[in-house]
C-alpha atoms as a PDB file:
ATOM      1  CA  UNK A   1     -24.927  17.892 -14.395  1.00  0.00           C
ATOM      2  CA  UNK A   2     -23.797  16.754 -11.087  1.00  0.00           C
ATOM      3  CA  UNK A   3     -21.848  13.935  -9.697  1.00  0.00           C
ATOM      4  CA  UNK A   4     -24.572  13.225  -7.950  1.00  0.00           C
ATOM      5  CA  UNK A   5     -27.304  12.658 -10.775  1.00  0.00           C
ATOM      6  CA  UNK A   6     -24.221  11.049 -13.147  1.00  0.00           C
ATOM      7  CA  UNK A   7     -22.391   9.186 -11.218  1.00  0.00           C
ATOM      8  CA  UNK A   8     -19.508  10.447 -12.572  1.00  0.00           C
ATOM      9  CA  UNK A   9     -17.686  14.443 -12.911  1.00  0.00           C
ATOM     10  CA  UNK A  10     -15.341  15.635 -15.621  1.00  0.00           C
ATOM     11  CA  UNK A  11     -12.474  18.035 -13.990  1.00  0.00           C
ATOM     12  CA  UNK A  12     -10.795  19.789 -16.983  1.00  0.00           C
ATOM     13  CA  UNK A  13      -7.245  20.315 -16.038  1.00  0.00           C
ATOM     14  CA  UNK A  14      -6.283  20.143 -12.249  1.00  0.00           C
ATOM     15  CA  UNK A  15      -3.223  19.315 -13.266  1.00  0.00           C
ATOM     16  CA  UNK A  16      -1.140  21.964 -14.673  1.00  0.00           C
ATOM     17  CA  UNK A  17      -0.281  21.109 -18.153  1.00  0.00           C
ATOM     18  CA  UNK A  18       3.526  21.893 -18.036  1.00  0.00           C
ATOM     19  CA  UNK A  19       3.883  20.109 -15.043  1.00  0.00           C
ATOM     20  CA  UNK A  20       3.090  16.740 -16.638  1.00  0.00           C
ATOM     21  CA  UNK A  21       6.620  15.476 -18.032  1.00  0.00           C
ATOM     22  CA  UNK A  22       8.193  16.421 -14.643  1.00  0.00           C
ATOM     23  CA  UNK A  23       5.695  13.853 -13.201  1.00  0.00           C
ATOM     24  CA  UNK A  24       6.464  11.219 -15.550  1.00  0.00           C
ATOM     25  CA  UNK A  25      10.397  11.710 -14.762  1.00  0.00           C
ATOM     26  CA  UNK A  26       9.259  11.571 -11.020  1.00  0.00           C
ATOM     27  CA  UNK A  27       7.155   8.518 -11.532  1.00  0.00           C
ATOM     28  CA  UNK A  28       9.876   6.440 -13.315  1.00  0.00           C
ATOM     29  CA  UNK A  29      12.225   8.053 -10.573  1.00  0.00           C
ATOM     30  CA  UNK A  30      10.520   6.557  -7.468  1.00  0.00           C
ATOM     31  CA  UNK A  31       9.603   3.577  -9.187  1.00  0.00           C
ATOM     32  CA  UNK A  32      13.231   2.410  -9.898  1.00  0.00           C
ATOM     33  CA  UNK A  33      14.460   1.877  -6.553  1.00  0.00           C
ATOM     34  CA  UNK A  34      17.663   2.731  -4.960  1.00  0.00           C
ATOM     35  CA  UNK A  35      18.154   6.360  -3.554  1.00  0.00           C
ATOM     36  CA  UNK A  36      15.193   8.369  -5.737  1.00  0.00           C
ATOM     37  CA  UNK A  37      13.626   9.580  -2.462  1.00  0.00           C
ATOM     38  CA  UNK A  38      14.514  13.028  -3.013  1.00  0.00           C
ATOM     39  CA  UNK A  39      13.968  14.162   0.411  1.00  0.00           C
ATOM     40  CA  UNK A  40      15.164  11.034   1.971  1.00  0.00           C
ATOM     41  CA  UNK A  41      11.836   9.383   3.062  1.00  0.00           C
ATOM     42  CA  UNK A  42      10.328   6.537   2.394  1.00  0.00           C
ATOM     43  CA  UNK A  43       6.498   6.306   1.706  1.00  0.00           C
ATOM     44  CA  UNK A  44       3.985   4.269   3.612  1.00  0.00           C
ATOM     45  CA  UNK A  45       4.325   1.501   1.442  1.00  0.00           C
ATOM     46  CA  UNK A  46       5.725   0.853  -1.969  1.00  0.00           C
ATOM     47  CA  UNK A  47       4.835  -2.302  -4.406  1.00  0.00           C
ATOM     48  CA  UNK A  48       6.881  -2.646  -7.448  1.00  0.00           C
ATOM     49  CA  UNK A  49      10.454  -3.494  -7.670  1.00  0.00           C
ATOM     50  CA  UNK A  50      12.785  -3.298 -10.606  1.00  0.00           C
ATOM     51  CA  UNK A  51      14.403  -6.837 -11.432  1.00  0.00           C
ATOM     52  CA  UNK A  52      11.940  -8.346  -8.943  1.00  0.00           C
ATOM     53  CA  UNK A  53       8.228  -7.613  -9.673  1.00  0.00           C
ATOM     54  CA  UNK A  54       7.113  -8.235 -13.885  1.00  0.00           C
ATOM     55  CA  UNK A  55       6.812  -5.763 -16.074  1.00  0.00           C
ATOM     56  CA  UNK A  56       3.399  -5.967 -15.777  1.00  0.00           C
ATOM     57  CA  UNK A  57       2.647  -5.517 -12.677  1.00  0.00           C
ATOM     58  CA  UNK A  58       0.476  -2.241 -11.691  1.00  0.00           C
ATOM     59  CA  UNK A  59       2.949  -0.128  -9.588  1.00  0.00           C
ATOM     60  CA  UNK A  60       1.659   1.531  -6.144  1.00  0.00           C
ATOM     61  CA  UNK A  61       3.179   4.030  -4.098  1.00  0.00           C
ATOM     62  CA  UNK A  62       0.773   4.791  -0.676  1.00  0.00           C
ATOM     63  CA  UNK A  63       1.298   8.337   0.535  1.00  0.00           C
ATOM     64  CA  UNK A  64       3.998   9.463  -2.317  1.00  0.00           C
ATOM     65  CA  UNK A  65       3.657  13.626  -1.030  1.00  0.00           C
ATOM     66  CA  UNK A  66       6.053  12.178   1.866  1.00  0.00           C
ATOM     67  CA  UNK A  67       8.997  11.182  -0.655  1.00  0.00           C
ATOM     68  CA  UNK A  68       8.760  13.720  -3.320  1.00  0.00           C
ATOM     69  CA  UNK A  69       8.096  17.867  -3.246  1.00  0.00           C
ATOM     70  CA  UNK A  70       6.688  17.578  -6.638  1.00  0.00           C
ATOM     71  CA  UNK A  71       4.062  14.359  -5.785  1.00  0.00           C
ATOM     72  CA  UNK A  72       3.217  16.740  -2.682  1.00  0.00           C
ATOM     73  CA  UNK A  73       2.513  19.756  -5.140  1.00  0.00           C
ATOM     74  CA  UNK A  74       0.159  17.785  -6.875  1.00  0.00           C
ATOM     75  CA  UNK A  75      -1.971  15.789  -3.759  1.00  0.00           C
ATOM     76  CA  UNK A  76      -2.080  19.256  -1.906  1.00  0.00           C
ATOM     77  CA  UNK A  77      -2.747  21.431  -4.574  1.00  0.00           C
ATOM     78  CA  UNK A  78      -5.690  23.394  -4.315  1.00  0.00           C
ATOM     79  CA  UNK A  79      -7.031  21.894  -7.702  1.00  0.00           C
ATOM     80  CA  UNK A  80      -7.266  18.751  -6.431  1.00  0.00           C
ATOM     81  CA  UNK A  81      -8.729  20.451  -3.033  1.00  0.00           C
ATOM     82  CA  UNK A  82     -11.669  22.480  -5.258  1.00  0.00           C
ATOM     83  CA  UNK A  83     -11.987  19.271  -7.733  1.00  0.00           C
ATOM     84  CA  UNK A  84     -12.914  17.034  -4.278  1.00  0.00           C
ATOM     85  CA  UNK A  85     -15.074  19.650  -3.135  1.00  0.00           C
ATOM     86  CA  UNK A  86     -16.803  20.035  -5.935  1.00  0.00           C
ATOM     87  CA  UNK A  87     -17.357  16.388  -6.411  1.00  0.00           C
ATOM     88  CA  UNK A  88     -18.586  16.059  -2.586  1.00  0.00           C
ATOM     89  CA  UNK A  89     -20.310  19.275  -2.065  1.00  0.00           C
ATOM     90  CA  UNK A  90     -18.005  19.712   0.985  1.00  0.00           C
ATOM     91  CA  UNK A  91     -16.699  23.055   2.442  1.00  0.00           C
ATOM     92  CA  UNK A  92     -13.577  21.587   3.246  1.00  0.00           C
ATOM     93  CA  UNK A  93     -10.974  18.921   2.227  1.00  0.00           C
ATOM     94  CA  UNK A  94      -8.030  17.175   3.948  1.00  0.00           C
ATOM     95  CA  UNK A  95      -5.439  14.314   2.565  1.00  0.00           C
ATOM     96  CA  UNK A  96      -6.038  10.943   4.040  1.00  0.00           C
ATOM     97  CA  UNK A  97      -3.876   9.360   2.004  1.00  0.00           C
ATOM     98  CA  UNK A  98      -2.738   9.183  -1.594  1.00  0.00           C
ATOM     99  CA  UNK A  99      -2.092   6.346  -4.022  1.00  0.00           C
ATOM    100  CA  UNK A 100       0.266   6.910  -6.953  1.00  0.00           C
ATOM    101  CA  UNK A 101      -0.434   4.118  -9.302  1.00  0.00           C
ATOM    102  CA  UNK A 102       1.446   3.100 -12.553  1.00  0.00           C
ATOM    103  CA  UNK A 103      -0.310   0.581 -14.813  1.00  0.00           C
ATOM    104  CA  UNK A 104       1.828  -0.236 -17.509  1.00  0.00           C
ATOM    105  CA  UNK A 105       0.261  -1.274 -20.857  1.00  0.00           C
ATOM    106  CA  UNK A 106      -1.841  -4.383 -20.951  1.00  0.00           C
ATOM    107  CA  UNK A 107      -0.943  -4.551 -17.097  1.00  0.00           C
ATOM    108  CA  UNK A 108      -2.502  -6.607 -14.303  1.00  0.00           C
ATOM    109  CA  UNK A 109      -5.004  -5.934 -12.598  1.00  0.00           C
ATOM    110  CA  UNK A 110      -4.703  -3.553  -9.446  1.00  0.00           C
ATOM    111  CA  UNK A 111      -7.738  -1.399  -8.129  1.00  0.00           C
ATOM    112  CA  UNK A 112      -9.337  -1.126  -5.165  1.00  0.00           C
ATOM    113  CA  UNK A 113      -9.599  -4.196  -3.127  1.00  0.00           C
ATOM    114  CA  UNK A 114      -8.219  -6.572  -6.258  1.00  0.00           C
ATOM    115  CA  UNK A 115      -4.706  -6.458  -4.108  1.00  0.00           C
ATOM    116  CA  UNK A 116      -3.314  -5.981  -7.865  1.00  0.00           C
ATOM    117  CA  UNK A 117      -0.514  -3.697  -7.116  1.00  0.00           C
ATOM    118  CA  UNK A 118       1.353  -6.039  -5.091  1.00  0.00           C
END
């Protein structure tokens, strides 16, 4: 079945497996504020910070390739590429933009257009 007659597609690992507890050490990296830009920039925009936002709160990063080498692996990775084009039926894909969001258990909100993550 199709994303177009479901609604919905199931993409079985575009993530490689091994690669998933150097992304959570990334996440909480970026997340905690003071130098963990490994490559010295900043992203487009960046809501959460440590001391100053609640625990809670659902954690954004806009555009996270820019800051880390391992976020970029992920956002241009040609799984993601062939899971988009698969889902769109399109010949060819290109990043936009990327949102990294962390939503901590039994945390607020966030989503599209809810404004949550700030």
């Amino acid at each position: 079945m199709s994303y177009r007659k479901l609604g919905y597609s199931v993409l079985s690992q575009i993530i490689e497996p091994t690669l998933l507890p150097r992304i959570r050490t990334c996440l909480t990296t970026l997340y905690s504020g003071g130098p963990s830009f490994s490559n010295g920039v900043y992203p487009d925009e960046w809501h959460y910070r440590p001391g100053y936002s609640l625990p809670t709160t659902t954690r954004e990063i806009v555009n996270g390739w820019k800051c880390s080498p391992l976020i970029a692996s992920v956002v241009l990775s040609e799984g993601i590429a062939e899971g988009i084009r698969e889902i769109t039926g399109w010949k060819n894909v290109r990043v936009g933009q990327d949102d990294v969001i962390w939503k901590p258990p039994r945390g607020e909100g966030g989503g599209e257009g809810e404004g949550g993550a700030r």
